[in-house]
Protein backbone atom coordinates (compact mmCIF):
# COMPACT_ATOMS: atom_id res chain seq x y z
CA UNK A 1 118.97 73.81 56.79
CA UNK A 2 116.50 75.27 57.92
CA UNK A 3 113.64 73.15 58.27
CA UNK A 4 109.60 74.22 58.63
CA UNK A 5 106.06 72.72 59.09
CA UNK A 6 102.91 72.71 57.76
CA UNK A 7 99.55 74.08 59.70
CA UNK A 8 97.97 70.78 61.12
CA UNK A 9 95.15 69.64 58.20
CA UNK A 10 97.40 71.78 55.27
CA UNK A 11 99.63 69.01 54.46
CA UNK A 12 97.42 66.85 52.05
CA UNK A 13 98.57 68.60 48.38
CA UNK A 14 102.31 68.11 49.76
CA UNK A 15 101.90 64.77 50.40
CA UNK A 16 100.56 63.60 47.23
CA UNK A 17 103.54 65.44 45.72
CA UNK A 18 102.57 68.70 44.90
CA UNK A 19 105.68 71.27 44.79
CA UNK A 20 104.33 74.56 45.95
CA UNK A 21 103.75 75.42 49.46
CA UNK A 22 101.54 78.41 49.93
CA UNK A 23 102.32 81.18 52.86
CA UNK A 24 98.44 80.32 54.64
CA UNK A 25 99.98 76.80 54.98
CA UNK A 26 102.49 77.19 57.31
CA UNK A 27 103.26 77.25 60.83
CA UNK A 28 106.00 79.62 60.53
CA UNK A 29 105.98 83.29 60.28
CA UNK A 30 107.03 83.43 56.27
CA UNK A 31 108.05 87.20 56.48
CA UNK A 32 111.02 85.81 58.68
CA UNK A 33 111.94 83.35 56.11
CA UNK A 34 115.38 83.94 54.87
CA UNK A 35 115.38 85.07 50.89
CA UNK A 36 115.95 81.80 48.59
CA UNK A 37 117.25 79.50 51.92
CA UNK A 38 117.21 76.02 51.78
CA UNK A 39 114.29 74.47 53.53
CA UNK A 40 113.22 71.21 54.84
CA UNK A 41 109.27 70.81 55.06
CA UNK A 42 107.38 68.41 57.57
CA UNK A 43 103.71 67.84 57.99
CA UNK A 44 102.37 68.91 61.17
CA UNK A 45 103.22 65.73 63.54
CA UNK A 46 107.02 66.38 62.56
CA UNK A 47 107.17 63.93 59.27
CA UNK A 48 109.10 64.18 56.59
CA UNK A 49 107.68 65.67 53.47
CA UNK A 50 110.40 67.35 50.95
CA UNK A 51 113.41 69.77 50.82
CA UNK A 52 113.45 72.73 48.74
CA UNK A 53 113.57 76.69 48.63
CA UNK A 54 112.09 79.78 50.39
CA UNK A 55 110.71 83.04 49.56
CA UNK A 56 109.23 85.24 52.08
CA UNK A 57 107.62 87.85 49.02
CA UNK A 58 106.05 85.05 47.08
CA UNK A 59 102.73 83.89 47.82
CA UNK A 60 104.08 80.76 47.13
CA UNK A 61 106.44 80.48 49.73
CA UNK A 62 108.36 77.32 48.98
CA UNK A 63 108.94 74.96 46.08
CA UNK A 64 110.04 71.71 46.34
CA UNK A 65 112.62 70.16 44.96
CA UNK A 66 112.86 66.87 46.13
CA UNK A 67 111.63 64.24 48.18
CA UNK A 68 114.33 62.53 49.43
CA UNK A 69 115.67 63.40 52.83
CA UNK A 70 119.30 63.18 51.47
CA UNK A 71 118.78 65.65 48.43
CA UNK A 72 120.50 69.03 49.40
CA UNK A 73 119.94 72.03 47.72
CA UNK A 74 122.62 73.87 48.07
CA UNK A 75 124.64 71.15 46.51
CA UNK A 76 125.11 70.40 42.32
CA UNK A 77 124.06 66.58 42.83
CA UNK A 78 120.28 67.35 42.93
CA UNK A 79 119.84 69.62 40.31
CA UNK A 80 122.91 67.31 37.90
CA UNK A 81 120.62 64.42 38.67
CA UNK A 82 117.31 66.19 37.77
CA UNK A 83 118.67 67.07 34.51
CA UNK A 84 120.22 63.43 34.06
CA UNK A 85 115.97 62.36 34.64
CA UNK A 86 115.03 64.77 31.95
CA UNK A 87 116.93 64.14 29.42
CA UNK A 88 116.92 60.34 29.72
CA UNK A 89 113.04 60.94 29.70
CA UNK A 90 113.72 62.69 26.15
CA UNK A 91 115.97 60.46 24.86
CA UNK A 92 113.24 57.48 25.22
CA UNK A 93 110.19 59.52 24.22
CA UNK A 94 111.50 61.35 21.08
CA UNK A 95 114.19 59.22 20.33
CA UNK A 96 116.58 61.45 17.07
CA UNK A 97 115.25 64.57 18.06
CA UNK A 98 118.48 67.27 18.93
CA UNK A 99 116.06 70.27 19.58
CA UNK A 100 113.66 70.64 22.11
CA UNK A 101 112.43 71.79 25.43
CA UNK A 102 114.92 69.87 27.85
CA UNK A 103 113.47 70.91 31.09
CA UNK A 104 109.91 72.28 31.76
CA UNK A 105 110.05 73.42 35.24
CA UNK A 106 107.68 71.92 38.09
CA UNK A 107 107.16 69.04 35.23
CA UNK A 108 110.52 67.74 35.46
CA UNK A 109 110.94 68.25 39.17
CA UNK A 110 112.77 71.57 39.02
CA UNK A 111 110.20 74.64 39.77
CA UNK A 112 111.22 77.41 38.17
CA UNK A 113 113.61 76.56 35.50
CA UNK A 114 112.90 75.88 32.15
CA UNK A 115 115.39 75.47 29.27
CA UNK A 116 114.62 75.06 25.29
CA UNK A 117 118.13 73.39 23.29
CA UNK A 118 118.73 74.04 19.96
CA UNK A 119 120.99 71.34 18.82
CA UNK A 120 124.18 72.81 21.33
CA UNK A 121 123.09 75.98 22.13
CA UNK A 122 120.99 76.34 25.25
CA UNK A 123 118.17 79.27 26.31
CA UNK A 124 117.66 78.99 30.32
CA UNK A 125 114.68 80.68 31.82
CA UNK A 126 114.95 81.09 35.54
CA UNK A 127 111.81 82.77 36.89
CA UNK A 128 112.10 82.20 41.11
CA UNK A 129 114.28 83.51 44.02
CA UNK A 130 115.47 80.20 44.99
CA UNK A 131 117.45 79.16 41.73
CA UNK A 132 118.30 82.68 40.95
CA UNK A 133 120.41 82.32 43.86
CA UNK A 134 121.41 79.31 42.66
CA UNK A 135 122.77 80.21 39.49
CA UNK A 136 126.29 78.76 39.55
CA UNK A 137 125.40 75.50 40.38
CA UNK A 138 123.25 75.56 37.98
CA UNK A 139 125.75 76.33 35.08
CA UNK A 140 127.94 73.39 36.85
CA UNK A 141 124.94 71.19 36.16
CA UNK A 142 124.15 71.87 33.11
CA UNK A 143 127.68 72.25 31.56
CA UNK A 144 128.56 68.63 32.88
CA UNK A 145 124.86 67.18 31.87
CA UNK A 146 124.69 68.49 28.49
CA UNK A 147 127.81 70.21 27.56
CA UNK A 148 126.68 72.96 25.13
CA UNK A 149 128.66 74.94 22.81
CA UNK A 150 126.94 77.97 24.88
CA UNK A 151 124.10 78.95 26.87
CA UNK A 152 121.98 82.43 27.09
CA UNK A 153 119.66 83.28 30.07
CA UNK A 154 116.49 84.75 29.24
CA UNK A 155 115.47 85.57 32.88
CA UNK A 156 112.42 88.27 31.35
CA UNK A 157 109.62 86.65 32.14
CA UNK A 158 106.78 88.68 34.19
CA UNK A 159 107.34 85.94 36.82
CA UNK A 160 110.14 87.24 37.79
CA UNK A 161 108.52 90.15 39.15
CA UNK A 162 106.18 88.31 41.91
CA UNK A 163 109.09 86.57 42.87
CA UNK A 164 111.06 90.11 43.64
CA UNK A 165 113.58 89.63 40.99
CA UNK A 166 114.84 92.00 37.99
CA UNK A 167 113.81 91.08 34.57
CA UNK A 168 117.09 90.99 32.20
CA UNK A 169 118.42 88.64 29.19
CA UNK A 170 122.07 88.28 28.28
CA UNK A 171 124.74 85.57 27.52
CA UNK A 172 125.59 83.22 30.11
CA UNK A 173 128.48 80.97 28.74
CA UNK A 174 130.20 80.17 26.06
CA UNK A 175 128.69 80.72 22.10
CA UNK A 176 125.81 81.78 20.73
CA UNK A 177 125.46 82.92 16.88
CA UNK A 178 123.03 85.47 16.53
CA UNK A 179 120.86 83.12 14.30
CA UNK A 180 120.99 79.63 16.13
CA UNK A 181 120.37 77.10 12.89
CA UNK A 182 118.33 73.93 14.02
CA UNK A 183 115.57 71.73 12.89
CA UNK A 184 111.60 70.61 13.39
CA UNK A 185 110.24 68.01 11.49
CA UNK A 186 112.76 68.02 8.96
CA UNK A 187 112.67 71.68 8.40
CA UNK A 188 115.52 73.98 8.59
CA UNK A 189 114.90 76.94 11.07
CA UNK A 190 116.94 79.54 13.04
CA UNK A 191 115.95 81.18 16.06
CA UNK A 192 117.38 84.36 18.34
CA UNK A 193 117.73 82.61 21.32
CA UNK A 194 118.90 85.70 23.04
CA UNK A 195 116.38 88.56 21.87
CA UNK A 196 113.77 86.63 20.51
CA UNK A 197 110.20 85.89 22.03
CA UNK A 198 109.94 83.71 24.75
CA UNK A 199 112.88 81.67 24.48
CA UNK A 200 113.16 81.60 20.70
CA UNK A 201 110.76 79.42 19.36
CA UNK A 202 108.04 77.26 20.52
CA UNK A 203 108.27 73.62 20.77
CA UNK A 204 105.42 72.48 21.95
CA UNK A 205 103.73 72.44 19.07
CA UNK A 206 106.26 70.44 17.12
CA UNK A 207 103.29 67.14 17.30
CA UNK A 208 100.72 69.81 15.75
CA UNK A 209 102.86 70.96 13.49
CA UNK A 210 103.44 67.38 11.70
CA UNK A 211 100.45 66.19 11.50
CA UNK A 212 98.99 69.57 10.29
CA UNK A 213 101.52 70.33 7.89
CA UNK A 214 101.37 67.17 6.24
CA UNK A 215 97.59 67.88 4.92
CA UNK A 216 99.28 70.46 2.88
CA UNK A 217 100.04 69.28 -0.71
CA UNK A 218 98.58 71.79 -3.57
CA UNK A 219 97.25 74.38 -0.55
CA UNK A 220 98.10 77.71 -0.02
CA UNK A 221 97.63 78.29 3.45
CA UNK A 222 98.03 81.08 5.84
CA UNK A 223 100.32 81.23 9.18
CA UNK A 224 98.88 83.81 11.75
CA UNK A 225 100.64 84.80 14.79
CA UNK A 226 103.57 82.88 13.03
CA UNK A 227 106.92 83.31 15.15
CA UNK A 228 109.86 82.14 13.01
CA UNK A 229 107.23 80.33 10.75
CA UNK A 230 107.23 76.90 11.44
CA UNK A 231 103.54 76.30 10.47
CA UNK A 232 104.18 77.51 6.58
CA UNK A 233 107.49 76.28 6.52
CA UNK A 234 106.74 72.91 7.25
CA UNK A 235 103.23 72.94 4.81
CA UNK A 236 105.78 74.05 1.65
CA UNK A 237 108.24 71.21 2.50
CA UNK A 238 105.23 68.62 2.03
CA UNK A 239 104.16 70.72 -1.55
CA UNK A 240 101.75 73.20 -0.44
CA UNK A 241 101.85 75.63 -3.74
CA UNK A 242 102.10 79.04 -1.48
CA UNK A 243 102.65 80.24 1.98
CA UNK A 244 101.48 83.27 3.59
CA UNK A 245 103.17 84.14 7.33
CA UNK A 246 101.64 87.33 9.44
CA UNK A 247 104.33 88.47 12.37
CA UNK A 248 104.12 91.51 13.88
CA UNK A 249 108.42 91.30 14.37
CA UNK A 250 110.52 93.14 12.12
CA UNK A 251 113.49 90.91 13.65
CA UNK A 252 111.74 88.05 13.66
CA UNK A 253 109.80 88.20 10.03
CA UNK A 254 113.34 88.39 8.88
CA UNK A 255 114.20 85.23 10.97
CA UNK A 256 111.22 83.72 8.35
CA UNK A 257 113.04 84.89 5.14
CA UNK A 258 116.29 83.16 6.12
CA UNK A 259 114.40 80.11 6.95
CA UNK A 260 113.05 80.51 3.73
CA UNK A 261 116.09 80.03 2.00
CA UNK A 262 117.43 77.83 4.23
CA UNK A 263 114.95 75.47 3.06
CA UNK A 264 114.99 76.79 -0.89
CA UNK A 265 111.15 77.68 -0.58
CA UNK A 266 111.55 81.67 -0.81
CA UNK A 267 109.99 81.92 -4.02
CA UNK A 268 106.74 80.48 -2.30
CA UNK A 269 106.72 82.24 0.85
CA UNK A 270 104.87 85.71 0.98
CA UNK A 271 106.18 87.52 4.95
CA UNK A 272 103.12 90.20 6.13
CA UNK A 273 105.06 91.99 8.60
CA UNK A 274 102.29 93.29 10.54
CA UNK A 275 99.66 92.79 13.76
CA UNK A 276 97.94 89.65 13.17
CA UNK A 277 94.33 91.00 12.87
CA UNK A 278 94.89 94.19 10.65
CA UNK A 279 96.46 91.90 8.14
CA UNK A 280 93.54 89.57 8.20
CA UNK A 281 91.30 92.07 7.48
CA UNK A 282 93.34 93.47 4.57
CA UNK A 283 93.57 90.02 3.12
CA UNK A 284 89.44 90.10 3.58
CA UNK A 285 89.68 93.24 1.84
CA UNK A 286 91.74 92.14 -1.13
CA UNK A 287 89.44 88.88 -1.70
CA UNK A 288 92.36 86.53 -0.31
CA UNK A 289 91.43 82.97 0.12
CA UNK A 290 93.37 79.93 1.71
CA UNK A 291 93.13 76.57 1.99
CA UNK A 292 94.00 75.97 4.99
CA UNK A 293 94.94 78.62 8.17
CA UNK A 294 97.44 78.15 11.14
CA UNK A 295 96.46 80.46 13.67
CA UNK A 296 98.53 79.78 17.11
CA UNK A 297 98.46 83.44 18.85
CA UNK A 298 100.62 84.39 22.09
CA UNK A 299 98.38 84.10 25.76
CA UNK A 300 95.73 85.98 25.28
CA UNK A 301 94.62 85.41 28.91
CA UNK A 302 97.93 85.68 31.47
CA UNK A 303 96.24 85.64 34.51
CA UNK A 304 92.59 84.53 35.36
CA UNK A 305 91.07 87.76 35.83
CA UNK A 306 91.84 88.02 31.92
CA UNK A 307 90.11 84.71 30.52
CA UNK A 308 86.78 86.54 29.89
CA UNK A 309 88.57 89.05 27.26
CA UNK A 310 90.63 86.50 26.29
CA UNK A 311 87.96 84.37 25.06
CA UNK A 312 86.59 87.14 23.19
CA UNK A 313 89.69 87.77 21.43
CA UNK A 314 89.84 83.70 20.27
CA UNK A 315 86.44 84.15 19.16
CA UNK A 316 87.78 87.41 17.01
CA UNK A 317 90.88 86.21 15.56
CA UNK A 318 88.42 82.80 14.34
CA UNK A 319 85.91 84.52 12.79
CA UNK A 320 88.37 86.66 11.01
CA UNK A 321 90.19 83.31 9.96
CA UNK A 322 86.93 81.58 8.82
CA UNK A 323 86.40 84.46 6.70
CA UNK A 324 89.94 83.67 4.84
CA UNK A 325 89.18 80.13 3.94
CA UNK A 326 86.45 78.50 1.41
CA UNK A 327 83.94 76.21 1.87
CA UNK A 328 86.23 72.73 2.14
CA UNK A 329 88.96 74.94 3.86
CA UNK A 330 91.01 73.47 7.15
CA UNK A 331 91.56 75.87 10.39
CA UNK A 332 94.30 74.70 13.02
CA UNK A 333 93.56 76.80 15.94
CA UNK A 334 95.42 76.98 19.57
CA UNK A 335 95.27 78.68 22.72
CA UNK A 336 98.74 78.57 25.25
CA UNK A 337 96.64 80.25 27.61
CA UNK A 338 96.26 78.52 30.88
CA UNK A 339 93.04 79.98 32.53
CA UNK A 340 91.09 79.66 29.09
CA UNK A 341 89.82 75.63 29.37
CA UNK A 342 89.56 73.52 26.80
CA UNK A 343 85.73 74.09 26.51
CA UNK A 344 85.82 77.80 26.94
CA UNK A 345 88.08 77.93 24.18
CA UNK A 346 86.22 75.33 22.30
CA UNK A 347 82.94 77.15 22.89
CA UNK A 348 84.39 80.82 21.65
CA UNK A 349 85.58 78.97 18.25
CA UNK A 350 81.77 77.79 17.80
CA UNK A 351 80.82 81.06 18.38
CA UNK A 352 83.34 82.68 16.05
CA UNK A 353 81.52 79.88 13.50
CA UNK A 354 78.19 81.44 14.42
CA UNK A 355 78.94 84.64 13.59
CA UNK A 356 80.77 83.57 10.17
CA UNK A 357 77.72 81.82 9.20
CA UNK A 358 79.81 78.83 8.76
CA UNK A 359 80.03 75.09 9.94
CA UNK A 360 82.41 73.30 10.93
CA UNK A 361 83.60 69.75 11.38
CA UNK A 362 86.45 69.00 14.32
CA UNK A 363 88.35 66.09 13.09
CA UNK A 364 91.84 66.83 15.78
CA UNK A 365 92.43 67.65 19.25
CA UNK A 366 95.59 67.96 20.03
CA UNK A 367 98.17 69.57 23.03
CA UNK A 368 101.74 69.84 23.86
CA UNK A 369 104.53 67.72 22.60
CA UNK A 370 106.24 64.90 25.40
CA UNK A 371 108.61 67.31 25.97
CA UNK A 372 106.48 69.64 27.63
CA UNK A 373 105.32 66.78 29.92
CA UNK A 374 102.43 67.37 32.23
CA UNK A 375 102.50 67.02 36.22
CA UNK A 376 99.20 65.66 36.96
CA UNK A 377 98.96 67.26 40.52
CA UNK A 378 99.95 70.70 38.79
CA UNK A 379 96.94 71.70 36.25
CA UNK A 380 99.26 74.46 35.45
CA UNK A 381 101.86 72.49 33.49
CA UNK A 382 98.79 71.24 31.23
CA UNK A 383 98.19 74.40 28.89
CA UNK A 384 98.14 73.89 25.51
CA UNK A 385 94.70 73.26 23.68
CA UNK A 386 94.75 72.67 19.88
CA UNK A 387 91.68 71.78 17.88
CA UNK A 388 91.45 71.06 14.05
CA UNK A 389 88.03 71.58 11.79
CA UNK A 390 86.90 71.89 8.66
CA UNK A 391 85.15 74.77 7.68
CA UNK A 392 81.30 74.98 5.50
């Protein structure tokens, strides 16, 4: 194993824990690193910090995966442990629930990977050198640890790309129906694990969703941005009188329909199959009104050059749902996007409120469900903003 050390003064973050090593950190010349080898990192003096990966074309030239001087990453034991952690962690937090986001990456110990179940079929995102090459043990791992009925990998994430990898998607083991049934909440969903977006549906905001969706009885609300419509799926099961979803998708708006009947609400459910903010203003148009709005959009804002336009997009998209509801009316508004903060985003939905002429009344903060846990040292893994007003 090949084993490196940090520049003298550079070894604080690593010793608190953090996982990423940055190239201007160590004493080695990273162009010489060996693609994806397994490293062993010591501070300066020669101690003993962590064992993990290497990539020479990252700027984040190794991740950790362990702090133990015995773990050993070219062997399954680390990574079958590290998924034995997770989902024991799961298990005691959401105790019942079958669906979820098993591993989150550098939040569970295990940079790069991230995989969403759906009851026994798995979708595994691997976005770095390191596991890529690591892909067999991986399988071993997760076959023994969870045992799924299959598995697709959904390795098309714009990550991939920094890391020097190809973006691609296809089946990795086993089963997969092209609608994968599962639930949220109580509500009966399916998902395209394989071609939908991201990796199928998003779980972290199953906590939102509940406590939103329960406010719903004799509303008609609207779901914006709405995925495999969760938001207005779950409002009708607790008696709101109609439901509105807006999806850009073909594929996926019909992902909504069979949901729909799944859960015998059809005949309540109107699907706009179009971009998000042309369909709000046609509802304007029309006269529409709602009761209450779900608007969860993708990441406006993927990189921090972006947050100023993103934040002027929030603003847009909140103004135009402000103008859907009446005076009384509830908006449940999120941002995924990491480099948009809480009070940026907070600050562009006052001015969206500014520009409506309208005032609101924040009664519900809320952010990611426990299974999209949160390493403190890592802001990164902290992402998810969700606020909830009513509107004047």
């Amino acid at each position: 194993m090949l084993t490196l050390r940090l520049k003298n003064g550079h070894d604080h973050r690593a010793r608190q824990g953090h996982l990423w090593i940055f190239s201007n950190e160590l004493d080695h010349d990273v162009a010489s690193l060996p693609p994806g080898a397994a490293v062993e990192l010591r501070d300066s003096r020669g101690g003993f910090i962590g064992r993990g990966y290497a990539n020479p074309r990252s700027l984040i030239s190794v991740r950790l995966l362990s702090h133990s001087p015995d773990a050993d990453p070219d062997g399954v034991t680390l990574y079958r442990d590290a998924l034995i952690k997770a989902r024991a962690y799961r298990q005691r937090v959401l105790p019942g629930r079958r669906s979820m986001r098993w591993i989150a990456a550098e939040a569970d110990g295990l940079p790069g990977l991230v995989i969403d179940g759906y009851e026994d079929v798995l979708a595994v995102q691997v976005s770095t050198l390191g596991l890529e090459f690591r892909l067999e043990l991986l399988q071993q791992a997760i076959a023994e640890v969870f045992a799924p009925r299959g598995a697709v990998l959904r390795n098309d994430s714009g990550a991939r790309e920094l890391e020097g990898l190809e973006r691609y998607r296809r089946l990795w083991f086993g089963e997969v129906p092209p609608q994968t049934p599962f639930e949220e909440n109580g509500v009966k969903l399916v998902a395209d694990v394989l071609d939908g977006q991201k990796t199928g549906f998003f779980f972290d905001q199953a906590d939102n969703r509940a406590y939103a969706t329960r406010l719903a009885a004799g509303a008609r609300v609207l779901d914006v941005y709405a995925n495999t419509g969760a938001w207005a799926l779950g409002a009708l099961r607790h008696g709101a009188v109609s439901a509105t979803t807006i999806e850009v998708n073909r594929e996926t708006c019909a992902l909504i329909e069979e949901s729909a009947r799944r859960n015998d609400v059809a005949e309540r459910l109107t699907v706009v199959c179009q971009d998000a903010r042309e369909a709000m203003d046609a509802l304007r148009a029309k006269g529409a009104r709602f009761d209450a709005v779900y608007l969860d959009p993708p990441a406006f804002a993927k990189t921090k050059k972006k947050a100023a336009v993103a934040l002027k997009a929030y603003r847009d998209v909140n103004q135009q749902a402000m103008d859907l509801l009446p005076p009384g009316g509830l908006l449940f508004t999120s941002s995924c996007s990491h480099h948009v903060q809480e009070d940026r985003f907070l600050e562009a939905v006052l001015d969206a409120a500014r520009r409506a002429r309208r005032t609101l009344r924040m009664f519900r903060r809320g952010e990611q469900a426990p299974d999209h846990p949160v390493n403190p040292l890592l802001p990164e893994t902290r992402y998810l903003k969700h606020l909830a007003f009513e509107v004047s």
